[in-house]
C-alpha atoms as a PDB file:
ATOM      1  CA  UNK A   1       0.648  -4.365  11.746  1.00  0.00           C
ATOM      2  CA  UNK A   2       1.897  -1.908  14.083  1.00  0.00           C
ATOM      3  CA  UNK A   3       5.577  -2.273  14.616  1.00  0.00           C
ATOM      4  CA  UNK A   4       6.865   0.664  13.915  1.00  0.00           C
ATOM      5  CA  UNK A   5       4.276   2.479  16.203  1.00  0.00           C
ATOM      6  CA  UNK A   6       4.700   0.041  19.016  1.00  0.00           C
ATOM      7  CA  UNK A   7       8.592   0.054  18.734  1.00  0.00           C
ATOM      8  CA  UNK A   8       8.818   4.116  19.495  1.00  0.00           C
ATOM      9  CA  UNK A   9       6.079   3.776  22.156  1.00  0.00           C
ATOM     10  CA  UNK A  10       8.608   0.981  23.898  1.00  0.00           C
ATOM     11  CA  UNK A  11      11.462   2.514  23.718  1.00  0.00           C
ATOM     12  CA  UNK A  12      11.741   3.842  27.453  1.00  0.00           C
ATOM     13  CA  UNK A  13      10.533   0.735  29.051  1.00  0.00           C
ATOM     14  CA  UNK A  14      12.918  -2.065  27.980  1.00  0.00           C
ATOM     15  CA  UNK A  15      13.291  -4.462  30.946  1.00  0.00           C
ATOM     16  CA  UNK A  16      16.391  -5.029  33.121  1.00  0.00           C
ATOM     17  CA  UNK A  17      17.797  -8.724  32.757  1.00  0.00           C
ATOM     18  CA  UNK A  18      18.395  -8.860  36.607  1.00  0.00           C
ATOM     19  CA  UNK A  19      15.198  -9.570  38.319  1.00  0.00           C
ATOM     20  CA  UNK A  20      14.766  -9.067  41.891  1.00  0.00           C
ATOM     21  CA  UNK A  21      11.570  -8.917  42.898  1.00  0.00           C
ATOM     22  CA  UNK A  22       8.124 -10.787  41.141  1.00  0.00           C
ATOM     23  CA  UNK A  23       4.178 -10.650  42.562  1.00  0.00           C
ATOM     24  CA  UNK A  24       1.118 -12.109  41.480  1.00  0.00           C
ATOM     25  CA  UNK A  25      -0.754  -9.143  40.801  1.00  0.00           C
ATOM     26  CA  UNK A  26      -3.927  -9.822  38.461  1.00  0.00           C
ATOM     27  CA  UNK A  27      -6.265 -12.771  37.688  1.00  0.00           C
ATOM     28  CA  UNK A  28      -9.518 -12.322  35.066  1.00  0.00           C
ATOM     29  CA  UNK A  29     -11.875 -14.809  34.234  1.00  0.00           C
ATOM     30  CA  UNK A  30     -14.773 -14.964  32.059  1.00  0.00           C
ATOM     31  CA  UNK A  31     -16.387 -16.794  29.331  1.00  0.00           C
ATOM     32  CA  UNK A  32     -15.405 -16.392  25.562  1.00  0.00           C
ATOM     33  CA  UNK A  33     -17.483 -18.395  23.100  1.00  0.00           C
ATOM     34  CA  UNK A  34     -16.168 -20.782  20.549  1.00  0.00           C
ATOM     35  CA  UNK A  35     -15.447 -18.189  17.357  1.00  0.00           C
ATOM     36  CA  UNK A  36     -15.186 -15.451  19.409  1.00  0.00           C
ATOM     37  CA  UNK A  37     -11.902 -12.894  20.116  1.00  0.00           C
ATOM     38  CA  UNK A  38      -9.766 -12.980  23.031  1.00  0.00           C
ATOM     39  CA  UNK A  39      -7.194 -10.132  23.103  1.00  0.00           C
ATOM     40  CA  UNK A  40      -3.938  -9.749  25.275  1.00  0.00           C
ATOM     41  CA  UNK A  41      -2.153  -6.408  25.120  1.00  0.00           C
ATOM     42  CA  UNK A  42       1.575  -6.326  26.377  1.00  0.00           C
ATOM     43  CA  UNK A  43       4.401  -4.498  25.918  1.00  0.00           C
ATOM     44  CA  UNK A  44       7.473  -5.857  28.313  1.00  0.00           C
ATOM     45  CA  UNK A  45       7.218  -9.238  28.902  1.00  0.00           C
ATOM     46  CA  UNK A  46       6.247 -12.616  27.856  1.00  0.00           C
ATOM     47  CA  UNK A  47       2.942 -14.410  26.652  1.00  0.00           C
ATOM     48  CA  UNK A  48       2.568 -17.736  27.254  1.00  0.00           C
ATOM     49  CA  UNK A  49      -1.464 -19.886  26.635  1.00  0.00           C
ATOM     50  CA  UNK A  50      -2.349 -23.173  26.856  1.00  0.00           C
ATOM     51  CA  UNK A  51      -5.876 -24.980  26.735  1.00  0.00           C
ATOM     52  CA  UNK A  52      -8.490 -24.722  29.499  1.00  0.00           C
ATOM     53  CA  UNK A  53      -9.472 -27.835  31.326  1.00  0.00           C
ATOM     54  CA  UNK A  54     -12.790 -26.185  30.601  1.00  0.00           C
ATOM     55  CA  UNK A  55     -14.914 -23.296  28.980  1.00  0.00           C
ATOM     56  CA  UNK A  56     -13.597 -20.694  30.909  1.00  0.00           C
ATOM     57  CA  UNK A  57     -10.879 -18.045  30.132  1.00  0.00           C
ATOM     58  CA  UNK A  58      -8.173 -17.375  32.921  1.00  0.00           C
ATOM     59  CA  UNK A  59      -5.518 -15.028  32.684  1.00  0.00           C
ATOM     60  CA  UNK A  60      -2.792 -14.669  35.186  1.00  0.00           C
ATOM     61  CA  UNK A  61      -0.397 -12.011  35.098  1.00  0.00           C
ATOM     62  CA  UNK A  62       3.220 -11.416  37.359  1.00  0.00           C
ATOM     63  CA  UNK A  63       4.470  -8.206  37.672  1.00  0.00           C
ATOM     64  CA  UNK A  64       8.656  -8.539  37.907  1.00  0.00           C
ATOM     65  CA  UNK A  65      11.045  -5.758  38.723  1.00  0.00           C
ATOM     66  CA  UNK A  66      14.171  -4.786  39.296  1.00  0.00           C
ATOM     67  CA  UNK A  67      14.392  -1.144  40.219  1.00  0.00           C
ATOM     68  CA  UNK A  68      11.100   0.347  38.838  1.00  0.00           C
ATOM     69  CA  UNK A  69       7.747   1.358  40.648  1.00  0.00           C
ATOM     70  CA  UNK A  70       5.500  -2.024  40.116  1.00  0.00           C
ATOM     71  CA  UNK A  71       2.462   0.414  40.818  1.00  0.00           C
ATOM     72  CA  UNK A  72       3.461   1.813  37.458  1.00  0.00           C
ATOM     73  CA  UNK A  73       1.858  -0.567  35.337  1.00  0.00           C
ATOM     74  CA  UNK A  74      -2.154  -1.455  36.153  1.00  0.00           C
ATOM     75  CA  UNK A  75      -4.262  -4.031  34.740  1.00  0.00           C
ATOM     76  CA  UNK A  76      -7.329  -4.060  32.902  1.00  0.00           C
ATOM     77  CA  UNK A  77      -9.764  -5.976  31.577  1.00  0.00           C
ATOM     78  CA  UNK A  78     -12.768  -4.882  29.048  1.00  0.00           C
ATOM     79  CA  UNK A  79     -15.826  -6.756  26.843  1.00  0.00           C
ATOM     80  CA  UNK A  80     -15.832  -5.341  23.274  1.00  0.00           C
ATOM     81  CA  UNK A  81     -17.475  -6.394  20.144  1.00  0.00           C
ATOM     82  CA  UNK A  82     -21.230  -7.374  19.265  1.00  0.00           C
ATOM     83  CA  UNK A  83     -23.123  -8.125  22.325  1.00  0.00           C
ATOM     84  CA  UNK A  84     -19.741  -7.768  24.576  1.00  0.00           C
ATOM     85  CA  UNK A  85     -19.158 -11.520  23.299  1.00  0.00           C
ATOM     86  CA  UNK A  86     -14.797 -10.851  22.886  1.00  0.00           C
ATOM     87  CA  UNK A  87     -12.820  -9.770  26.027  1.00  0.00           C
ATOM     88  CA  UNK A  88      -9.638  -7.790  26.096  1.00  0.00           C
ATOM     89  CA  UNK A  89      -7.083  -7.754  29.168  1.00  0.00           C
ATOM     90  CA  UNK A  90      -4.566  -5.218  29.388  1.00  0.00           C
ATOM     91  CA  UNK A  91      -1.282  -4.319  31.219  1.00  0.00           C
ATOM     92  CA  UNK A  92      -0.844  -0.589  30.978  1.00  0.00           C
ATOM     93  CA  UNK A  93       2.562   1.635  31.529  1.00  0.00           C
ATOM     94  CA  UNK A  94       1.732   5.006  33.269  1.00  0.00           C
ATOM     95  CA  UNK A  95      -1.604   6.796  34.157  1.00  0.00           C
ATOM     96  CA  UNK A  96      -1.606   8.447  30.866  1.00  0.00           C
ATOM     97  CA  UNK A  97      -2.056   5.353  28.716  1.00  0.00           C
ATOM     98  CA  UNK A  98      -5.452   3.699  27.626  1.00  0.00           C
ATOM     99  CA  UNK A  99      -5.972  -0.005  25.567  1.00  0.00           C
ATOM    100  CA  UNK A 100      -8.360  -1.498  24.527  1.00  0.00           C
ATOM    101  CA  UNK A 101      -9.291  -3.675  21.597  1.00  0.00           C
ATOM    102  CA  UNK A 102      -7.102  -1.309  18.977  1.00  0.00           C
ATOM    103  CA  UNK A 103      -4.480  -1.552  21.225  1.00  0.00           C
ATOM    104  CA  UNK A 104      -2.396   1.517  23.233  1.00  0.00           C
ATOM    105  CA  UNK A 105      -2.835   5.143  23.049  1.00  0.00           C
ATOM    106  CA  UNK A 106      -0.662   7.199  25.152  1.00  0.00           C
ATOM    107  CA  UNK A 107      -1.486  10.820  24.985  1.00  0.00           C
ATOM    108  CA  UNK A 108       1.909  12.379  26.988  1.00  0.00           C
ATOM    109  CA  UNK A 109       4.230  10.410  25.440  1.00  0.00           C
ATOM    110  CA  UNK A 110       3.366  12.033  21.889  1.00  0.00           C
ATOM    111  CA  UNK A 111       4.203  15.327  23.129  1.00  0.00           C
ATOM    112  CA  UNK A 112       7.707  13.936  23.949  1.00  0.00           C
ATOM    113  CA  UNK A 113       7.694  12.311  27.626  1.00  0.00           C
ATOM    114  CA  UNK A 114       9.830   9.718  28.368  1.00  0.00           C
ATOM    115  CA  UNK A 115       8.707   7.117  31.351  1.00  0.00           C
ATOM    116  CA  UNK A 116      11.890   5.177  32.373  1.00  0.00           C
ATOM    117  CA  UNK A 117      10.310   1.686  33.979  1.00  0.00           C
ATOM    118  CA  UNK A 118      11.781  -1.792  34.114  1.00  0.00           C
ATOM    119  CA  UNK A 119       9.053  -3.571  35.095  1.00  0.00           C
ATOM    120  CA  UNK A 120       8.155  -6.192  33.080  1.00  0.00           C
ATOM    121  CA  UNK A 121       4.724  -8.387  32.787  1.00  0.00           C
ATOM    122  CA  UNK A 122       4.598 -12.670  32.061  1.00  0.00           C
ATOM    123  CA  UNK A 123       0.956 -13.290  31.552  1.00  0.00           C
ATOM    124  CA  UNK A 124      -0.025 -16.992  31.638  1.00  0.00           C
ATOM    125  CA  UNK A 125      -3.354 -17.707  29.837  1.00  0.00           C
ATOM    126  CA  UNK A 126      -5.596 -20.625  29.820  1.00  0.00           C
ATOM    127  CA  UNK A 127      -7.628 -20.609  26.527  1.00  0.00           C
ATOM    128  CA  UNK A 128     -10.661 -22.635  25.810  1.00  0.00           C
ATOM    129  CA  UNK A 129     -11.532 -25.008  22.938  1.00  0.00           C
ATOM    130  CA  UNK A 130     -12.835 -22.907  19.785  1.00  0.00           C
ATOM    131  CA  UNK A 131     -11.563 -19.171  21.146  1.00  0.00           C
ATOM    132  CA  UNK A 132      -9.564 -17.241  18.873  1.00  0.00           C
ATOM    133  CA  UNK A 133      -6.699 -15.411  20.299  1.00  0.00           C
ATOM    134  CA  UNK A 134      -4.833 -12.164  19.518  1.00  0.00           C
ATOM    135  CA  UNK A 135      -1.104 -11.837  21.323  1.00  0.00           C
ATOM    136  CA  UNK A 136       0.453  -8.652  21.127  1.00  0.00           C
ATOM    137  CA  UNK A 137       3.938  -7.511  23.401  1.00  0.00           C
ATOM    138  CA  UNK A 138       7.755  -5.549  22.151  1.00  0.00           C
ATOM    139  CA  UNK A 139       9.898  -6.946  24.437  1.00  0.00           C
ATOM    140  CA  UNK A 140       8.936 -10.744  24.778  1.00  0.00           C
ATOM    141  CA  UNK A 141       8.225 -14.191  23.689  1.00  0.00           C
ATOM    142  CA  UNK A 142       4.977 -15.365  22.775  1.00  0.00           C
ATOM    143  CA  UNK A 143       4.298 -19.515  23.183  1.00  0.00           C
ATOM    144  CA  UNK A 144       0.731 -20.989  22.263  1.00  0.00           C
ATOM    145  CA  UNK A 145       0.442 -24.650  22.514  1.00  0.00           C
ATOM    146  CA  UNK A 146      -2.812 -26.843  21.977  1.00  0.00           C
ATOM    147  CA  UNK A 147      -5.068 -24.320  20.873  1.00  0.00           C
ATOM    148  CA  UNK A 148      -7.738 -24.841  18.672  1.00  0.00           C
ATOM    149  CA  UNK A 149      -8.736 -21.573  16.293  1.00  0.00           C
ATOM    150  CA  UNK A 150      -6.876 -18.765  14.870  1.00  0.00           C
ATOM    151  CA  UNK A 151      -4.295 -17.661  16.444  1.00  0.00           C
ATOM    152  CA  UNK A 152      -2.748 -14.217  15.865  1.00  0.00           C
ATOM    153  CA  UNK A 153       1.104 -13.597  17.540  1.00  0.00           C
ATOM    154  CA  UNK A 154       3.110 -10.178  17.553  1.00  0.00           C
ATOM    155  CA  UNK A 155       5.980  -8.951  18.858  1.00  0.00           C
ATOM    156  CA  UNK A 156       9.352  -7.039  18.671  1.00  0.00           C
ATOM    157  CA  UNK A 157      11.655  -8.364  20.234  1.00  0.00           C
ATOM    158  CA  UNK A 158      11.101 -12.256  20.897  1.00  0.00           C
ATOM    159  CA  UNK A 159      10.555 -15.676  19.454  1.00  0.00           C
ATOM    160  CA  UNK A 160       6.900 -17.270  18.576  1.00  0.00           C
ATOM    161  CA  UNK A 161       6.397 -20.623  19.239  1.00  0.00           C
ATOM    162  CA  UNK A 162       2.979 -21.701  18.178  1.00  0.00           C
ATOM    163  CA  UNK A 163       1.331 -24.882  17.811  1.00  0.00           C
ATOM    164  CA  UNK A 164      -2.556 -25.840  16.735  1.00  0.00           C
ATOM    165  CA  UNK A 165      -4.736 -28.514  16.171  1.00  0.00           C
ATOM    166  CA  UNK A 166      -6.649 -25.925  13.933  1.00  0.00           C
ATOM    167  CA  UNK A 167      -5.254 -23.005  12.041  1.00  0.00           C
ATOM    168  CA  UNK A 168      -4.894 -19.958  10.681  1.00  0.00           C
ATOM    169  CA  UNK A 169      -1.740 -18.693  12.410  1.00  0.00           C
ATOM    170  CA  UNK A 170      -0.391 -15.548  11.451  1.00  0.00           C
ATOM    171  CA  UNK A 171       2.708 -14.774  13.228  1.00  0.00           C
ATOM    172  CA  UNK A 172       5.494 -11.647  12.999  1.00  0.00           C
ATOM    173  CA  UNK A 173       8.238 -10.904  15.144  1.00  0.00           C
ATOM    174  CA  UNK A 174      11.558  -8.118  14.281  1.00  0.00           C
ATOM    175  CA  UNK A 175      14.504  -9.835  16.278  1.00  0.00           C
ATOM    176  CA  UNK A 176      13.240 -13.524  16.596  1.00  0.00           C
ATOM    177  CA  UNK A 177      12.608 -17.040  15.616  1.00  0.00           C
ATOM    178  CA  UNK A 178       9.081 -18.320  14.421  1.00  0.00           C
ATOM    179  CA  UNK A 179       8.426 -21.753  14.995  1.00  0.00           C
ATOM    180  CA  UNK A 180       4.640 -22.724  13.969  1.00  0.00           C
ATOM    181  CA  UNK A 181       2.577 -26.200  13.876  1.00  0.00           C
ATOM    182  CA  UNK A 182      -0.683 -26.905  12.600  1.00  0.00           C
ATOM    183  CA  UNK A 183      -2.331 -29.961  12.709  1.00  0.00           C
ATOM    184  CA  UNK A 184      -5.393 -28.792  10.622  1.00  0.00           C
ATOM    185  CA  UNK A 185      -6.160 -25.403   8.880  1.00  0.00           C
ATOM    186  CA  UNK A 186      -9.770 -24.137   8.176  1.00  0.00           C
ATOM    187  CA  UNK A 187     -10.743 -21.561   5.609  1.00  0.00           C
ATOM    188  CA  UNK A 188      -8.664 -20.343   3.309  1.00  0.00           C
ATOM    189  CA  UNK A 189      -7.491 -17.213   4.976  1.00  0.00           C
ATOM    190  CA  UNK A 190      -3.690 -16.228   4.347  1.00  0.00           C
ATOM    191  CA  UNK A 191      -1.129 -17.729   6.659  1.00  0.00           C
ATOM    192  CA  UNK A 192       1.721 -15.329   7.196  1.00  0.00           C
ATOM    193  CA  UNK A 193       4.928 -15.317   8.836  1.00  0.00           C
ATOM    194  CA  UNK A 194       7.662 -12.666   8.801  1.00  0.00           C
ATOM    195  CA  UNK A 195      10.455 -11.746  10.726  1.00  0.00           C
ATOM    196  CA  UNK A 196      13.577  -9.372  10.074  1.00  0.00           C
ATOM    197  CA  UNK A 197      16.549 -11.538  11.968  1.00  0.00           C
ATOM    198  CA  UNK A 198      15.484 -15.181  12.820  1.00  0.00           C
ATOM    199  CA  UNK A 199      14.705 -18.282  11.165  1.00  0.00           C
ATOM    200  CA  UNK A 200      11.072 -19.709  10.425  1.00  0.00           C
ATOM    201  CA  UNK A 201       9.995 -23.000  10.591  1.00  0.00           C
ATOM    202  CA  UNK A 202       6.318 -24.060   9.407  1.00  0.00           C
ATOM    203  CA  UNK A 203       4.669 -27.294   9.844  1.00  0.00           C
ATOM    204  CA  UNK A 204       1.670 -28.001   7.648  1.00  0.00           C
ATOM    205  CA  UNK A 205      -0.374 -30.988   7.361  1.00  0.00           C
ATOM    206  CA  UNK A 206       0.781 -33.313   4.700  1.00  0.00           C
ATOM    207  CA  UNK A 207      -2.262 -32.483   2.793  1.00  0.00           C
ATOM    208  CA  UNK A 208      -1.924 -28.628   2.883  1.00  0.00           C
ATOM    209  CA  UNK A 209      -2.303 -26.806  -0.732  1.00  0.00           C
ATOM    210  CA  UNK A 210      -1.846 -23.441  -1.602  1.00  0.00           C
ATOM    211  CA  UNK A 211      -0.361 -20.611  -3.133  1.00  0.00           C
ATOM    212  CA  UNK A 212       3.407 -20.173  -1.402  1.00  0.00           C
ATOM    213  CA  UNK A 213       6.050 -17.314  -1.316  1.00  0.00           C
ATOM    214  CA  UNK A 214       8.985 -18.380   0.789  1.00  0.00           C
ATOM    215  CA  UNK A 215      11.866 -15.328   0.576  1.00  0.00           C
ATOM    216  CA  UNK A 216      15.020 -14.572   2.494  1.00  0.00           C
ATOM    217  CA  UNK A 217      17.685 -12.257   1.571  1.00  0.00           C
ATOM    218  CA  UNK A 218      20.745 -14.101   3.619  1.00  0.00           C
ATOM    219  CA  UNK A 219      19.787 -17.603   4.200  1.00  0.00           C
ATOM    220  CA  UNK A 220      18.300 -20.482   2.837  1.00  0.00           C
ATOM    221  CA  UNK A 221      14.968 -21.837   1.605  1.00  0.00           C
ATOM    222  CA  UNK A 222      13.655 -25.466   2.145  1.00  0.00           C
ATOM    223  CA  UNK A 223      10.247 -27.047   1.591  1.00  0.00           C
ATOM    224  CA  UNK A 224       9.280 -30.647   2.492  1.00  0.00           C
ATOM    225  CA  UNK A 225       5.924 -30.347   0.238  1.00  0.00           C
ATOM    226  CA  UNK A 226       6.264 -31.284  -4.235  1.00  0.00           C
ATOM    227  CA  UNK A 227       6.066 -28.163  -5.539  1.00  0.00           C
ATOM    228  CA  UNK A 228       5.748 -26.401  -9.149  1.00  0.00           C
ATOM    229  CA  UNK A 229       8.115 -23.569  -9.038  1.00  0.00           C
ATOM    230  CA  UNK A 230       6.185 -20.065 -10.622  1.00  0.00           C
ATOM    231  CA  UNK A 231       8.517 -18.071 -12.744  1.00  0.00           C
ATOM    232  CA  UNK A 232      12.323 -18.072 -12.775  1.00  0.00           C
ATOM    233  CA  UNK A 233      13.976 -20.314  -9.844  1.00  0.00           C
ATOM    234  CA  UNK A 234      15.825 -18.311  -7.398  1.00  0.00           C
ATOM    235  CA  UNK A 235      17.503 -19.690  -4.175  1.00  0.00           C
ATOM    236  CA  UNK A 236      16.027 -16.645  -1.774  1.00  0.00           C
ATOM    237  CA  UNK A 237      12.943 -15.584  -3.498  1.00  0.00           C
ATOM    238  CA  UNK A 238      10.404 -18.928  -4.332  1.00  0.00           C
ATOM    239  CA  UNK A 239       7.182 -18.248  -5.309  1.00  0.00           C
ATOM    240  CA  UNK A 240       5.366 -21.947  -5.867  1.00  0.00           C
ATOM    241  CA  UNK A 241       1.751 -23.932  -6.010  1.00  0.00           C
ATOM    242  CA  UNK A 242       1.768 -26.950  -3.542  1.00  0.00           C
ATOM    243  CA  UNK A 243      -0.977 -29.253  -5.012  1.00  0.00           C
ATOM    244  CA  UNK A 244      -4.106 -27.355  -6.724  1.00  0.00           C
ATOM    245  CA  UNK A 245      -3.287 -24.082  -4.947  1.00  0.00           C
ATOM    246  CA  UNK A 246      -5.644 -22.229  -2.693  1.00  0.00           C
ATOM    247  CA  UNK A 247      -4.151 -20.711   0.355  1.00  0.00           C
ATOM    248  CA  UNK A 248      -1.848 -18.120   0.306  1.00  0.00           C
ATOM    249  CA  UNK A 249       1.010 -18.860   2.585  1.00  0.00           C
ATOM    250  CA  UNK A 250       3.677 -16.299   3.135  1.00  0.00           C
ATOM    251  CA  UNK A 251       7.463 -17.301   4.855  1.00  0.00           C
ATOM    252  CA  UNK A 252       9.369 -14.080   4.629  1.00  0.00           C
ATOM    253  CA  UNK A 253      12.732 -13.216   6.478  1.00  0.00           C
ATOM    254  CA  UNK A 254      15.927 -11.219   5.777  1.00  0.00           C
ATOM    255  CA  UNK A 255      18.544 -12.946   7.940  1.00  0.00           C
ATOM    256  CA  UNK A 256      17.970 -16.399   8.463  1.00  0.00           C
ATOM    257  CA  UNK A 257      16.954 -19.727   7.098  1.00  0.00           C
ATOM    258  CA  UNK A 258      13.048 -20.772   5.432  1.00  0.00           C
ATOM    259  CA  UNK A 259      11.909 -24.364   6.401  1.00  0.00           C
ATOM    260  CA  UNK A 260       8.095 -25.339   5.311  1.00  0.00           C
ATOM    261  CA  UNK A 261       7.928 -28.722   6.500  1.00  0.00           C
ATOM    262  CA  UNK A 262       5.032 -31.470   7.063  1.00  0.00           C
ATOM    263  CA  UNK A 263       3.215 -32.345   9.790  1.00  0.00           C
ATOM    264  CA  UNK A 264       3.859 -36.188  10.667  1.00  0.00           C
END
């Protein structure tokens, strides 16, 4: 993932607590199919999705400001992908940036501009059954509740909250919490989740097996599921097999607690 690259490109633009002023600025709908990518591309604010009523994508955005130029940051939204089938939407800092499906570019800042900016962006989406989703922001939360396919969550500076009725989830954060629930997984793609300072919490179904690495260098490391420990037991650094093994799970944090737990 991109942290490092997204962390220098965010430096200038870290929002204001104080809020003053907030405007709807940008609505996009469209139709994603079942399978397919949807991809939101942030850098200060929050994420938040939740399931359609229908088959229809909607995402809302609010602009919110304190002392910055609001016309600084634009929206946009693009098609990408075999027959245009995934959809991308945007919120861009400064006329010299571009996005799109690989994320930001922003010529002028690599030869050493600095923006200063406080606005900051909330985007509310409404995903439908089957979509895949890929959340990216620095400075912000990301929440995803009800959705039904893989679900990819990154940011900075912020806690992810996900829950699923289907997995994969891969989730990574620097200064956060990660707090995931899936009621199902399909495939046997990795599951990751890996923060610097927070704690993760994991809920699996009770009949989840796999291959499992659960580290932390200062905290603790708890697991709800039988396992068979691989190796030498140590207290910060568990590598395991939960049942007849298959997925590869990864819980990895330096300063805070490991919980796998089981879904109910």
């Amino acid at each position: 993932m991109r942290h490092a690259t997204a962390v220098a490109f965010a430096i200038a633009i870290i929002s204001s607590p104080a809020v003053a002023q907030q405007t709807d600025d940008f609505t996009w709908r469209g139709q994603v199919a079942a399978g397919q990518w949807l991809q939101i591309h942030n850098i200060n604010g929050q994420i938040t999705v939740d399931r359609a009523a229908g088959n229809e994508v909607e995402v809302v955005a609010t602009k919110r400001w304190r002392r910055g130029d609001p016309a600084f940051v634009r929206f946009e939204a693009k098609r990408f992908g075999p027959g245009d089938q995934g959809a991308v939407v945007c919120a861009i800092w400064g006329p010299d940036t571009t996005c799109d499906e690989r994320g930001y570019t922003n010529e002028r800042r690599r030869r050493g501009s600095n923006d200063n900016n406080d606005v900051s962006v909330d985007f509310i989406v409404k995903l439908p059954a089957g979509v895949r989703a890929n959340l990216n922001t620095i400075n912000g939360t990301i929440r995803v509740v009800n959705a039904s396919a893989e679900i990819l969550a990154e940011t900075v500076n912020g806690n992810i909250d996900a829950s699923t009725t289907m997995g994969p989830v891969k989730a990574e954060t620097v200064n956060g919490d990660i707090t995931v629930r899936m009621d199902a997984i399909r495939g046997t793609e990795a599951l990751e989740f890996e923060t610097v300072n927070g704690t993760i919490r994991a809920f699996l179904p009770a009949n989840f097996q796999g291959e499992v690495e659960l580290e932390t260098v200062n905290g603790s490391l708890r697991t709800d599921f039988p396992i068979t420990v691989q190796g030498r037991f140590n207290p910060r650094h568990m590598r395991a097999t939960i049942g007849g093994g298959g997925t590869s799970l990864k819980l990895s944090t330096v300063n805070g607690d490991v919980h796998l737990g089981r879904r109910p």
